[in-house]
Structure formats: C-alpha cells, structure tokens
PDB file of N, CA and C in Angstrom:
ATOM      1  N   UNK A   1      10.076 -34.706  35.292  1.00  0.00           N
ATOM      2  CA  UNK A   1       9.121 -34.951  34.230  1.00  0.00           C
ATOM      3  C   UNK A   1       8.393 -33.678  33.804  1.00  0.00           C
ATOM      4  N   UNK A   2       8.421 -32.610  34.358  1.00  0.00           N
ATOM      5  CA  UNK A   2       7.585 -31.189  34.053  1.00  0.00           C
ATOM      6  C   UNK A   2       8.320 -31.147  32.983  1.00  0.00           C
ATOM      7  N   UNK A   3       9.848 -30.644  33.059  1.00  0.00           N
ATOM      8  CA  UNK A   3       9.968 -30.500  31.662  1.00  0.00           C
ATOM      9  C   UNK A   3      10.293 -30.594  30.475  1.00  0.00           C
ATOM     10  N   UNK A   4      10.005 -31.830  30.677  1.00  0.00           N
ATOM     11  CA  UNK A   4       9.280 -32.958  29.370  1.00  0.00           C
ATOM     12  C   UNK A   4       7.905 -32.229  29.038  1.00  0.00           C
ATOM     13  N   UNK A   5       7.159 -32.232  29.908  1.00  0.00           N
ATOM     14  CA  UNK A   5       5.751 -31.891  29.636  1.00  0.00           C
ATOM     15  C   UNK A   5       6.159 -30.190  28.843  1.00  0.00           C
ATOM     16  N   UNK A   6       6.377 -29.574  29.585  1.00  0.00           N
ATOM     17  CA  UNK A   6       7.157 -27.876  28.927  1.00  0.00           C
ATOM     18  C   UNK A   6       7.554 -27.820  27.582  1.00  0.00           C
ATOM     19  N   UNK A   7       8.528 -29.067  27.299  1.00  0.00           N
ATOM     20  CA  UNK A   7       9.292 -29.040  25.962  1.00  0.00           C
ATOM     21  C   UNK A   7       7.969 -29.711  25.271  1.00  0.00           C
ATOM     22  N   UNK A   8       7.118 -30.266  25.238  1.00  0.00           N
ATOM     23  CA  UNK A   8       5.997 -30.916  24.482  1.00  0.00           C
ATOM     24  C   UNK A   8       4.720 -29.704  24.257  1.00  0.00           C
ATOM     25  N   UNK A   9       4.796 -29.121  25.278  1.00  0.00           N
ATOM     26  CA  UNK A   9       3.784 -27.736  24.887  1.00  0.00           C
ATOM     27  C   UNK A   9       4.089 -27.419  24.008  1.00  0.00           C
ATOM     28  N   UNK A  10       5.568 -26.724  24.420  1.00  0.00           N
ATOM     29  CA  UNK A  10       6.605 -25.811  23.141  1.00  0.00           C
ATOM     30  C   UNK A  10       6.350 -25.958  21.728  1.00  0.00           C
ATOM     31  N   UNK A  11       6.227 -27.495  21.540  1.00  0.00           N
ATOM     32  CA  UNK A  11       6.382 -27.933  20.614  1.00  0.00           C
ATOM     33  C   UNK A  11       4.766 -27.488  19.739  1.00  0.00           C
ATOM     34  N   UNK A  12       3.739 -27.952  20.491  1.00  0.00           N
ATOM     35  CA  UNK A  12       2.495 -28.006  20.052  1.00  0.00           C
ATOM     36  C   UNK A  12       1.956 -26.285  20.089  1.00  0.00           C
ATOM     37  N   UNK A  13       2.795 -25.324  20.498  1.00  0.00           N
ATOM     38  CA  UNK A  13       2.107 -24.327  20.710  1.00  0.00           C
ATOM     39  C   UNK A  13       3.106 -24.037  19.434  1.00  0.00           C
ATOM     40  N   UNK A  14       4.087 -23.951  19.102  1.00  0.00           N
ATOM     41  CA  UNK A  14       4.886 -23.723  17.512  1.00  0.00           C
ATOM     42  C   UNK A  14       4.289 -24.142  16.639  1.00  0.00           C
ATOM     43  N   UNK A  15       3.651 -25.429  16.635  1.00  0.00           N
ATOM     44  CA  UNK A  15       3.347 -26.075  15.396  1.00  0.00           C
ATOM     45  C   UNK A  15       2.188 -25.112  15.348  1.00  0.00           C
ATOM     46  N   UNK A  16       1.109 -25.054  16.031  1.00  0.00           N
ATOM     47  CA  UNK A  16      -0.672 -23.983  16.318  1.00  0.00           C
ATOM     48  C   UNK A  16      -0.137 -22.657  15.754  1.00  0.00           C
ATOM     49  N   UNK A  17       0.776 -22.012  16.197  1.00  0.00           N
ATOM     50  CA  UNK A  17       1.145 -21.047  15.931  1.00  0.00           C
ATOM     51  C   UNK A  17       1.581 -20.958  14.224  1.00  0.00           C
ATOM     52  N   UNK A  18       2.150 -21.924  13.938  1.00  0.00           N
ATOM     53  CA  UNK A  18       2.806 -21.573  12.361  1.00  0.00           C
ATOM     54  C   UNK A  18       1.668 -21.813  11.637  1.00  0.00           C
ATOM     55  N   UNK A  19       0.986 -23.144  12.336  1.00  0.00           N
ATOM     56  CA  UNK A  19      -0.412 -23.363  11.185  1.00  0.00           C
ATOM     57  C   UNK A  19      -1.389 -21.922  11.453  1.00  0.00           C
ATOM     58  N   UNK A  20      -1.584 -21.102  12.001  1.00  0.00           N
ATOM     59  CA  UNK A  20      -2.589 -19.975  12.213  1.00  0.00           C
ATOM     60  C   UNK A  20      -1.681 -19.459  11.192  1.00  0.00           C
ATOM     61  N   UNK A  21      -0.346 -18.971  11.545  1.00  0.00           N
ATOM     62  CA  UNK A  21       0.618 -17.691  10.046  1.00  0.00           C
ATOM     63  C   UNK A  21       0.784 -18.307   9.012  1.00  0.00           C
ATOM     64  N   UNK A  22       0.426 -19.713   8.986  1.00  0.00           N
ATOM     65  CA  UNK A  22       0.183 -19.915   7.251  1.00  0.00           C
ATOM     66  C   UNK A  22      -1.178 -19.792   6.259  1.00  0.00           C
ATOM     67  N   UNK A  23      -2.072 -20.221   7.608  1.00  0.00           N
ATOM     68  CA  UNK A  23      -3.869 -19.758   7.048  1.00  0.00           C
ATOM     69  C   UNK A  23      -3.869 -18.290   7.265  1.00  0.00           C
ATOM     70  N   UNK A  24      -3.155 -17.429   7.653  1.00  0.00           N
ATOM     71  CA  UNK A  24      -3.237 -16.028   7.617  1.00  0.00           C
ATOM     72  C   UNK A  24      -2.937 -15.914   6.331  1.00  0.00           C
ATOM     73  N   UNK A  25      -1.219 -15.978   5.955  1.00  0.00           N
ATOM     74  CA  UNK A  25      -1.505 -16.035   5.040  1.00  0.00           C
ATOM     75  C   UNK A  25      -1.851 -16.418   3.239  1.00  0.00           C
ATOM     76  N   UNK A  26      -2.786 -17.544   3.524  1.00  0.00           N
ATOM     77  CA  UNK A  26      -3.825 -18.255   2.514  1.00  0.00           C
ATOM     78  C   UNK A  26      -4.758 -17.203   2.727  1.00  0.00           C
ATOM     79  N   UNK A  27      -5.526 -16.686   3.566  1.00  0.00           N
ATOM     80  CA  UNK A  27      -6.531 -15.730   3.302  1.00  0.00           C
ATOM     81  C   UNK A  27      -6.108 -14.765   2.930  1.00  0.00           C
ATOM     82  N   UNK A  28      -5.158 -13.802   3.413  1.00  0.00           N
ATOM     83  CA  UNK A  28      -4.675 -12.280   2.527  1.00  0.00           C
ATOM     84  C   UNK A  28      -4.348 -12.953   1.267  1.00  0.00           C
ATOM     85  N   UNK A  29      -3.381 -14.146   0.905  1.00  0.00           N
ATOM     86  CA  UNK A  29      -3.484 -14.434  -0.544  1.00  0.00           C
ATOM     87  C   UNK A  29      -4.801 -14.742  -1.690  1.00  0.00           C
ATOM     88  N   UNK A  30      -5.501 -15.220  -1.070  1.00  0.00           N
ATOM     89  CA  UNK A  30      -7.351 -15.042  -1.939  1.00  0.00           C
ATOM     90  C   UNK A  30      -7.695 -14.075  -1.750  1.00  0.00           C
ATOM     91  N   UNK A  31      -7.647 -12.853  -0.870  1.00  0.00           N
ATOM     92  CA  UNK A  31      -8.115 -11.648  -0.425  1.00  0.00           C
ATOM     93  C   UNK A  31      -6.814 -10.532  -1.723  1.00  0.00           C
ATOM     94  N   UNK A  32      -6.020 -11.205  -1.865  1.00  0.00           N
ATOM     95  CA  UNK A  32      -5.728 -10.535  -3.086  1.00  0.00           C
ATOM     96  C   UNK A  32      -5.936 -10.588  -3.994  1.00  0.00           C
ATOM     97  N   UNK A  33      -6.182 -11.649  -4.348  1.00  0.00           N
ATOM     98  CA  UNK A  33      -6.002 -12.240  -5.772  1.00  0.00           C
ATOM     99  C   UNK A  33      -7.912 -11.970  -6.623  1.00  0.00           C
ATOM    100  N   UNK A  34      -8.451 -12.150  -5.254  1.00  0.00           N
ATOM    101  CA  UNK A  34     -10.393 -11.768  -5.616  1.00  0.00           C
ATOM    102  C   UNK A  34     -10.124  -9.988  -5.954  1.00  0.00           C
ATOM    103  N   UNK A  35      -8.853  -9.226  -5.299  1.00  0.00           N
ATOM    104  CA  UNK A  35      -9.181  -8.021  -5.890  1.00  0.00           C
ATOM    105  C   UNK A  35      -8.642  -7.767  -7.115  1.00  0.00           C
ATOM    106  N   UNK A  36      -7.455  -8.257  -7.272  1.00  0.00           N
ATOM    107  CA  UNK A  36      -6.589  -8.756  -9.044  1.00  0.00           C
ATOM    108  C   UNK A  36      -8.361  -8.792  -9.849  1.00  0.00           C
ATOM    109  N   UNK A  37      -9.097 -10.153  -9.780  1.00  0.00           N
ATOM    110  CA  UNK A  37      -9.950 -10.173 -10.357  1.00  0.00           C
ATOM    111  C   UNK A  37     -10.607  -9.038 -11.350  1.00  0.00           C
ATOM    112  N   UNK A  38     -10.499  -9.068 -12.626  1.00  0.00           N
ATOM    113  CA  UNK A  38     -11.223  -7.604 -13.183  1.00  0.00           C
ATOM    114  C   UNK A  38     -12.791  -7.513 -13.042  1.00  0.00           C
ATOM    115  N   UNK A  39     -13.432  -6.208 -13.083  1.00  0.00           N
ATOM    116  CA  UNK A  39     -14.291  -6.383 -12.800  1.00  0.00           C
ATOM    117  C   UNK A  39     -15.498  -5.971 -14.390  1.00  0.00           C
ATOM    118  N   UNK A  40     -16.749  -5.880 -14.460  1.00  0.00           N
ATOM    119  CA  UNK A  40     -17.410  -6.487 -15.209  1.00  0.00           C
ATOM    120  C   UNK A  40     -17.346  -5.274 -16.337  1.00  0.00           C
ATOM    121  N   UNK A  41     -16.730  -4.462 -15.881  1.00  0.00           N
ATOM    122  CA  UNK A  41     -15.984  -3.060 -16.975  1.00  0.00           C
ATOM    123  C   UNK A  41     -15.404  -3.798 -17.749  1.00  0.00           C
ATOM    124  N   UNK A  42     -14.514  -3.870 -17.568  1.00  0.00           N
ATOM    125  CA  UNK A  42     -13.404  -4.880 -18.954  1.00  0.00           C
ATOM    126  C   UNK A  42     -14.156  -5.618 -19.623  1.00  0.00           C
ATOM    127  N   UNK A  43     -15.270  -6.282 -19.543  1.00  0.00           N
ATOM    128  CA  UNK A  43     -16.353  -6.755 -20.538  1.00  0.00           C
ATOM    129  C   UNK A  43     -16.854  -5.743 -21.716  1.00  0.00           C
ATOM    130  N   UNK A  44     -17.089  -4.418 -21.396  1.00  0.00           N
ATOM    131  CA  UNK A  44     -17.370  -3.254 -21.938  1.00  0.00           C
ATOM    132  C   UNK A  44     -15.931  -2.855 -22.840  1.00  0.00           C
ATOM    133  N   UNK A  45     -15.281  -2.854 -22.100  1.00  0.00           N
ATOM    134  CA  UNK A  45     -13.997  -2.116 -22.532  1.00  0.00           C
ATOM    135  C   UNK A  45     -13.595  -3.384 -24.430  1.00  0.00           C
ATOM    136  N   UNK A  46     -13.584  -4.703 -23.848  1.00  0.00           N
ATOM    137  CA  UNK A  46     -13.351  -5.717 -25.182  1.00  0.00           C
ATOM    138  C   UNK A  46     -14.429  -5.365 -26.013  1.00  0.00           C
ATOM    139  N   UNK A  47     -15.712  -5.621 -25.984  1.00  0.00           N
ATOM    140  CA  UNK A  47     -16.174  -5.073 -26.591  1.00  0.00           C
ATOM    141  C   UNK A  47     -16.620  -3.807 -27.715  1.00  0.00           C
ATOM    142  N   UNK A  48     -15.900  -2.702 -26.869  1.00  0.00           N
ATOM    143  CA  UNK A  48     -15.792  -1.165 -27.459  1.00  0.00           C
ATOM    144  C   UNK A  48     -15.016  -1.409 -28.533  1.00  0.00           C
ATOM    145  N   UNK A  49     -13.903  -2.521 -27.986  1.00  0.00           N
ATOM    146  CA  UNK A  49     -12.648  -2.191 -28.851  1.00  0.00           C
ATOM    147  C   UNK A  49     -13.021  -2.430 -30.412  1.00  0.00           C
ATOM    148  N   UNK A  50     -14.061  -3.446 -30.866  1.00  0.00           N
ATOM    149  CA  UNK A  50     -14.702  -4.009 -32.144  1.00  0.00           C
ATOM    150  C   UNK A  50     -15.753  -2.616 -32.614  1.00  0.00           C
ATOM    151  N   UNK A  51     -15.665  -1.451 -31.726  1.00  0.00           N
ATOM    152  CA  UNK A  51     -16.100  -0.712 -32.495  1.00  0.00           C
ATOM    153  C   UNK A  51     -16.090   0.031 -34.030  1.00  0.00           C
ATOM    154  N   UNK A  52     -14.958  -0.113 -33.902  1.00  0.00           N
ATOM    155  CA  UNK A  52     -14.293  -0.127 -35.888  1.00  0.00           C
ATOM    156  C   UNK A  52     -14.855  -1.096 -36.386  1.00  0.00           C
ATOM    157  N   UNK A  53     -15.577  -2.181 -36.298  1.00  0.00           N
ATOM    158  CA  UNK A  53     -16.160  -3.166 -36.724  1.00  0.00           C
ATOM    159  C   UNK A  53     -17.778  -2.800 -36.911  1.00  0.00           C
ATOM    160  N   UNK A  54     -17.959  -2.638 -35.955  1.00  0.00           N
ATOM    161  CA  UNK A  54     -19.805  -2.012 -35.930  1.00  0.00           C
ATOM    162  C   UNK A  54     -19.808  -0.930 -37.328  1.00  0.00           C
ATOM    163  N   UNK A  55     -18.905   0.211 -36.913  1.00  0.00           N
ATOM    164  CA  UNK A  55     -18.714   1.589 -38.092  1.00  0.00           C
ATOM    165  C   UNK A  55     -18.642   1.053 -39.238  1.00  0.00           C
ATOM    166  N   UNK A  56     -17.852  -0.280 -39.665  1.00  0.00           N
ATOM    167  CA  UNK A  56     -17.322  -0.572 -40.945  1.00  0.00           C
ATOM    168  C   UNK A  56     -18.872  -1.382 -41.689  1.00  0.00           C
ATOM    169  N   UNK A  57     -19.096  -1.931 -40.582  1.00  0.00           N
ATOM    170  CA  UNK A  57     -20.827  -2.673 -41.206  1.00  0.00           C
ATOM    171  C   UNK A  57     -21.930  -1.585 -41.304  1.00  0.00           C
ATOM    172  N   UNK A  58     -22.080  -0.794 -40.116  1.00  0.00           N
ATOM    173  CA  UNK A  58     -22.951  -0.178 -40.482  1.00  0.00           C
ATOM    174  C   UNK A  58     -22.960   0.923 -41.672  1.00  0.00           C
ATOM    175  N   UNK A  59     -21.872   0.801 -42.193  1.00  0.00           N
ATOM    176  CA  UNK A  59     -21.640   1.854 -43.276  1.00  0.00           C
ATOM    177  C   UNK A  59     -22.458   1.020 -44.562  1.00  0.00           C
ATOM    178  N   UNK A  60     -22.504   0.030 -44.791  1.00  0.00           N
ATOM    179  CA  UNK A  60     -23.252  -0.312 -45.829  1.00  0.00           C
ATOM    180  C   UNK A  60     -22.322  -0.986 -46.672  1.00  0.00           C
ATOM    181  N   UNK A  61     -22.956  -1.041 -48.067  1.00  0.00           N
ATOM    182  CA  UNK A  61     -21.428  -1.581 -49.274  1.00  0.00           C
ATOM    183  C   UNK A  61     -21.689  -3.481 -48.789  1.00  0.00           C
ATOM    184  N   UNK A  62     -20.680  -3.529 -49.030  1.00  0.00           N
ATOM    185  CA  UNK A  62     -19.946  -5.110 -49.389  1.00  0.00           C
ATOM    186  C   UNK A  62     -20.309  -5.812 -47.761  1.00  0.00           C
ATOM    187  N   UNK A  63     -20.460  -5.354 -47.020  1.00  0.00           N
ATOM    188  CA  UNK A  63     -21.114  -5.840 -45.391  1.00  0.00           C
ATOM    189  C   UNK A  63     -22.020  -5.860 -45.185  1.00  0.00           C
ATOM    190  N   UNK A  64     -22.927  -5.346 -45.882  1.00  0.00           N
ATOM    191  CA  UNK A  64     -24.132  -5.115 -45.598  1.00  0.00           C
ATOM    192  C   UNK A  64     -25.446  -6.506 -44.477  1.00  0.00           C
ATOM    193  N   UNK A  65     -24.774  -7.286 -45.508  1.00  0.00           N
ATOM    194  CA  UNK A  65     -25.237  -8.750 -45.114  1.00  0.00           C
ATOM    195  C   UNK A  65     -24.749  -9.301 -43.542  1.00  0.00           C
ATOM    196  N   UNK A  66     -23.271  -8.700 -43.651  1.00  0.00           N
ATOM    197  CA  UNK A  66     -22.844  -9.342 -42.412  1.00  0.00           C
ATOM    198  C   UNK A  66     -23.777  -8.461 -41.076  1.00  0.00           C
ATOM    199  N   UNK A  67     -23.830  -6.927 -41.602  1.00  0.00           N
ATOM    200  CA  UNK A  67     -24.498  -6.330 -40.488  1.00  0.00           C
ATOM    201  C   UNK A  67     -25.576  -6.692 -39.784  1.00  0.00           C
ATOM    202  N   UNK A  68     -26.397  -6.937 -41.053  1.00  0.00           N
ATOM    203  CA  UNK A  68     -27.783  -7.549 -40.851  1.00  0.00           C
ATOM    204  C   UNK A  68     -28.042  -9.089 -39.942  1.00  0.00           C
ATOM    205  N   UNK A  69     -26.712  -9.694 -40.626  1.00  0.00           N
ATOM    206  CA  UNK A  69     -26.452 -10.962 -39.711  1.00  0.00           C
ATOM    207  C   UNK A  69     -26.145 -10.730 -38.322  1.00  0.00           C
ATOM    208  N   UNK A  70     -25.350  -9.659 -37.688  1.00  0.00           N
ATOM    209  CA  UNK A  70     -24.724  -9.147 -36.613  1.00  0.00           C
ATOM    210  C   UNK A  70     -25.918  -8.893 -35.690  1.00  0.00           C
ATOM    211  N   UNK A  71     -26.625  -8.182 -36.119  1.00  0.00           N
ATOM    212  CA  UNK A  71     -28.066  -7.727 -35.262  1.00  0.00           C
ATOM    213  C   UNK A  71     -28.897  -8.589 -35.087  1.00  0.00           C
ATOM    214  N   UNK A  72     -28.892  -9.274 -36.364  1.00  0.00           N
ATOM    215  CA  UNK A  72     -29.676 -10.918 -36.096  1.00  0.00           C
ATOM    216  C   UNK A  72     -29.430 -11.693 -34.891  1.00  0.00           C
ATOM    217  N   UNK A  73     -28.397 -11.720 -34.753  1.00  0.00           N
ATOM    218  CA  UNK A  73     -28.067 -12.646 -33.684  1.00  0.00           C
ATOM    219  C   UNK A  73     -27.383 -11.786 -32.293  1.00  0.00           C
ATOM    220  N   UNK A  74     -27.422 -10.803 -32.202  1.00  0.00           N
ATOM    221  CA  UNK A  74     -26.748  -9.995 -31.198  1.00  0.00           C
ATOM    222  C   UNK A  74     -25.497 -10.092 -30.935  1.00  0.00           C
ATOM    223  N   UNK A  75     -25.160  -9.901 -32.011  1.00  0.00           N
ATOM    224  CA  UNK A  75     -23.808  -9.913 -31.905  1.00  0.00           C
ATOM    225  C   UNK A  75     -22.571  -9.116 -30.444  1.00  0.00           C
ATOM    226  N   UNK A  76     -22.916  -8.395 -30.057  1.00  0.00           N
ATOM    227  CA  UNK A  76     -22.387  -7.633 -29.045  1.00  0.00           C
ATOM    228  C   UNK A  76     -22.892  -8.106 -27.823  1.00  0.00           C
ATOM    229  N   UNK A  77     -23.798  -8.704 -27.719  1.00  0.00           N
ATOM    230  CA  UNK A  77     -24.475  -9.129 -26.162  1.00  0.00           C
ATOM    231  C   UNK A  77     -23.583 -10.502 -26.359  1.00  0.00           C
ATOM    232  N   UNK A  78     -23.786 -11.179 -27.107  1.00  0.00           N
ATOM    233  CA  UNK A  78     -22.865 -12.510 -27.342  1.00  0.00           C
ATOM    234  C   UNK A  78     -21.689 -12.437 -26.945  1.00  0.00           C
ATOM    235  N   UNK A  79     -21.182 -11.685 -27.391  1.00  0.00           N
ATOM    236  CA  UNK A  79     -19.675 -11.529 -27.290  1.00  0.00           C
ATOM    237  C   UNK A  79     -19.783 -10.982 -25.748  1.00  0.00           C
ATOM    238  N   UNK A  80     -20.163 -10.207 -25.142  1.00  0.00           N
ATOM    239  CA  UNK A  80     -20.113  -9.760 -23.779  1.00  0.00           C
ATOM    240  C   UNK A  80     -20.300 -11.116 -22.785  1.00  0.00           C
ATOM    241  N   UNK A  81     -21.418 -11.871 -23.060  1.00  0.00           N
ATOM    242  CA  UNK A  81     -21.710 -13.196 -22.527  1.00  0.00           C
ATOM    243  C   UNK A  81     -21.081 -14.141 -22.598  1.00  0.00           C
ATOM    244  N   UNK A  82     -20.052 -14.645 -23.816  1.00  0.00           N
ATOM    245  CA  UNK A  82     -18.873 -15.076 -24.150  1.00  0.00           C
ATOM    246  C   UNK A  82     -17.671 -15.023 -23.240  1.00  0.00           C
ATOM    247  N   UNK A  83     -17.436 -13.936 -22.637  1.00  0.00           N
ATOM    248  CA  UNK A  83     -16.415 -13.522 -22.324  1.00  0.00           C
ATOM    249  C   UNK A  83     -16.723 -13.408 -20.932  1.00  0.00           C
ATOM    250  N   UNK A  84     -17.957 -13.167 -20.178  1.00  0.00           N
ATOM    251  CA  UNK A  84     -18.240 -13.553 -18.755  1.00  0.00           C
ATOM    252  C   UNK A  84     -17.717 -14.675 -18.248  1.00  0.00           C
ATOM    253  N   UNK A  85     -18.728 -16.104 -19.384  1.00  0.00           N
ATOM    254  CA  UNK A  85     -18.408 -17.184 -18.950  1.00  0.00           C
ATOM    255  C   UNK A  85     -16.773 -17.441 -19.044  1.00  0.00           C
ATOM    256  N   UNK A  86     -16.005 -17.283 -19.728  1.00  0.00           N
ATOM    257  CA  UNK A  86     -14.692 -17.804 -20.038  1.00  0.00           C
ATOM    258  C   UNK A  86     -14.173 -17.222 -19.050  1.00  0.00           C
ATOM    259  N   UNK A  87     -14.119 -15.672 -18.571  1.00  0.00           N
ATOM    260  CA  UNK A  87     -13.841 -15.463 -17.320  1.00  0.00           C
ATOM    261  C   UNK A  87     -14.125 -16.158 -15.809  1.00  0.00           C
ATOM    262  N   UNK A  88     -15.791 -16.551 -15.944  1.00  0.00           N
ATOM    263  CA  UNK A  88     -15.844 -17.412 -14.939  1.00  0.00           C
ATOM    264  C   UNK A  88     -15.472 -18.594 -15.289  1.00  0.00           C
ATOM    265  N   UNK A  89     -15.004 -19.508 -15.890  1.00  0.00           N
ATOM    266  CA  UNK A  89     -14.631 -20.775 -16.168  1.00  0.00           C
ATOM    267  C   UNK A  89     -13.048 -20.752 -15.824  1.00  0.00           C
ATOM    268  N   UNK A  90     -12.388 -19.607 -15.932  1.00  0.00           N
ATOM    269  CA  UNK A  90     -10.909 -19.586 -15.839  1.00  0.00           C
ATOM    270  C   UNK A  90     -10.965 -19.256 -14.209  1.00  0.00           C
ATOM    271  N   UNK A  91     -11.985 -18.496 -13.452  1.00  0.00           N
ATOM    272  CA  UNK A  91     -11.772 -18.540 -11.976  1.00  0.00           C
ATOM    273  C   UNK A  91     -12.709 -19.736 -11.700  1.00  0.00           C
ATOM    274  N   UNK A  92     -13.065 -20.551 -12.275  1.00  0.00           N
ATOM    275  CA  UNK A  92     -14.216 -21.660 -11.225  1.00  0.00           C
ATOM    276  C   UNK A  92     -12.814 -22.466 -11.416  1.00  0.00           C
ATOM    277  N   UNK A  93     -12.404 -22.897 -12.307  1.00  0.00           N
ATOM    278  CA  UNK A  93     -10.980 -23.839 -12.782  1.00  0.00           C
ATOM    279  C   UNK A  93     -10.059 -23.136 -11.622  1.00  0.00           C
ATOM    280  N   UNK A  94      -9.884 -22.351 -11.026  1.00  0.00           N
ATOM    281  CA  UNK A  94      -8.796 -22.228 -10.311  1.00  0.00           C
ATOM    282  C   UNK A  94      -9.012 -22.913  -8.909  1.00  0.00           C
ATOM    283  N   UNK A  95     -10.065 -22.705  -8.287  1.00  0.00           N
ATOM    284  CA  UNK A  95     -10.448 -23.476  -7.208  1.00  0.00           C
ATOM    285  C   UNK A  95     -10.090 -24.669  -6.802  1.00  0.00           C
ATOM    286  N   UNK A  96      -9.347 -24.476  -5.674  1.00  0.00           N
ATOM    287  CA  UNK A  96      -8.698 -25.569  -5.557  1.00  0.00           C
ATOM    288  C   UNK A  96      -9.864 -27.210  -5.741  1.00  0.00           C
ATOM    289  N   UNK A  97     -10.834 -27.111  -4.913  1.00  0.00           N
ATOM    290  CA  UNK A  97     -12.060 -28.156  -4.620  1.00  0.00           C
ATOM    291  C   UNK A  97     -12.633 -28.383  -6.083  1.00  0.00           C
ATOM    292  N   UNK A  98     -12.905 -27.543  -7.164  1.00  0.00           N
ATOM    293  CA  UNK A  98     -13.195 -27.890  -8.069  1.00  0.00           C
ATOM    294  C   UNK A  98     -12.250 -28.429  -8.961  1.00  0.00           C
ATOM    295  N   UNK A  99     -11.246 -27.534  -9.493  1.00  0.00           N
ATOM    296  CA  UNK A  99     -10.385 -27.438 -10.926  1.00  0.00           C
ATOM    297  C   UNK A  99      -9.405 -28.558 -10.636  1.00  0.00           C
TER     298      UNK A  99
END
C-alpha cells in the first residue's frame, strides 16, 4: 500500500507544481503587458500632433471664431482628458473581474 500512497503524492505534487508554473506565468504576463502600457507622454505627443491646428486658428482670417471658441472651452486640456479616460476605460475593460 506505500506505493499507492507514493503514486498519489506524485500525482498531487505535479498537479501544485504546474498550478505554481502557470500563476508564474499569469504574473510575468500582467508584469508585461502593465509595461506595454503607454505612459502619460503619448497624451502630449496626440495632442502636439493638432499643432497645425492651433497655428492655423491662431493666425486669424476665416477661424477666428473657432479660435476663440477653442480657448473658450479648453480645447487642448479636453482633448488630453479625453484621451486619459478612453485609455483608462480600454485598460479598466480589460480586467478580467470587471470587463
């Protein structure tokens, strides 16, 4: 009867064992993927890119109105804040417990 008992360890110390190298790796896989994550630069960077947009209003002429509207409402902080949340909404949605 020992080894019965032997072959039943075996068994339970394989199964412990594979479940630890599969939560290994589940954590290096979130431990990658949080560094994938961009960080709050690329908010700056989309933004810059509408800089031909700022130049073209602030020049005056036929925009004039829109400029004035643009500053009115902050246009550039908006859009930066815009684009936080949608970023965080696309990682809160990934979570497994939430999304």
């Amino acid at each position: 009867m020992g080894w019965l008992q032997d072959i039943y360890q075996f068994f339970i110390d394989l199964v412990s064992y594979a479940a630890e190298k599969v939560w290994a790796l589940v954590v290096e896989g979130l431990i990658y993927l949080i560094s994938v994550i961009p960080d709050p630069c690329c908010v700056t960077e989309a933004v810059s890119a509408f800089s031909w947009l700022a130049s073209a209003l602030s020049s005056g002429g036929v925009f004039q109105w829109l400029a004035w509207m643009f500053s009115l409402i902050q246009f550039e902080f908006a859009l930066r804040v815009m684009l936080c949340a949608l970023l965080a909404r696309f990682i809160v949605r990934r979570l497994p417990i939430i999304g």
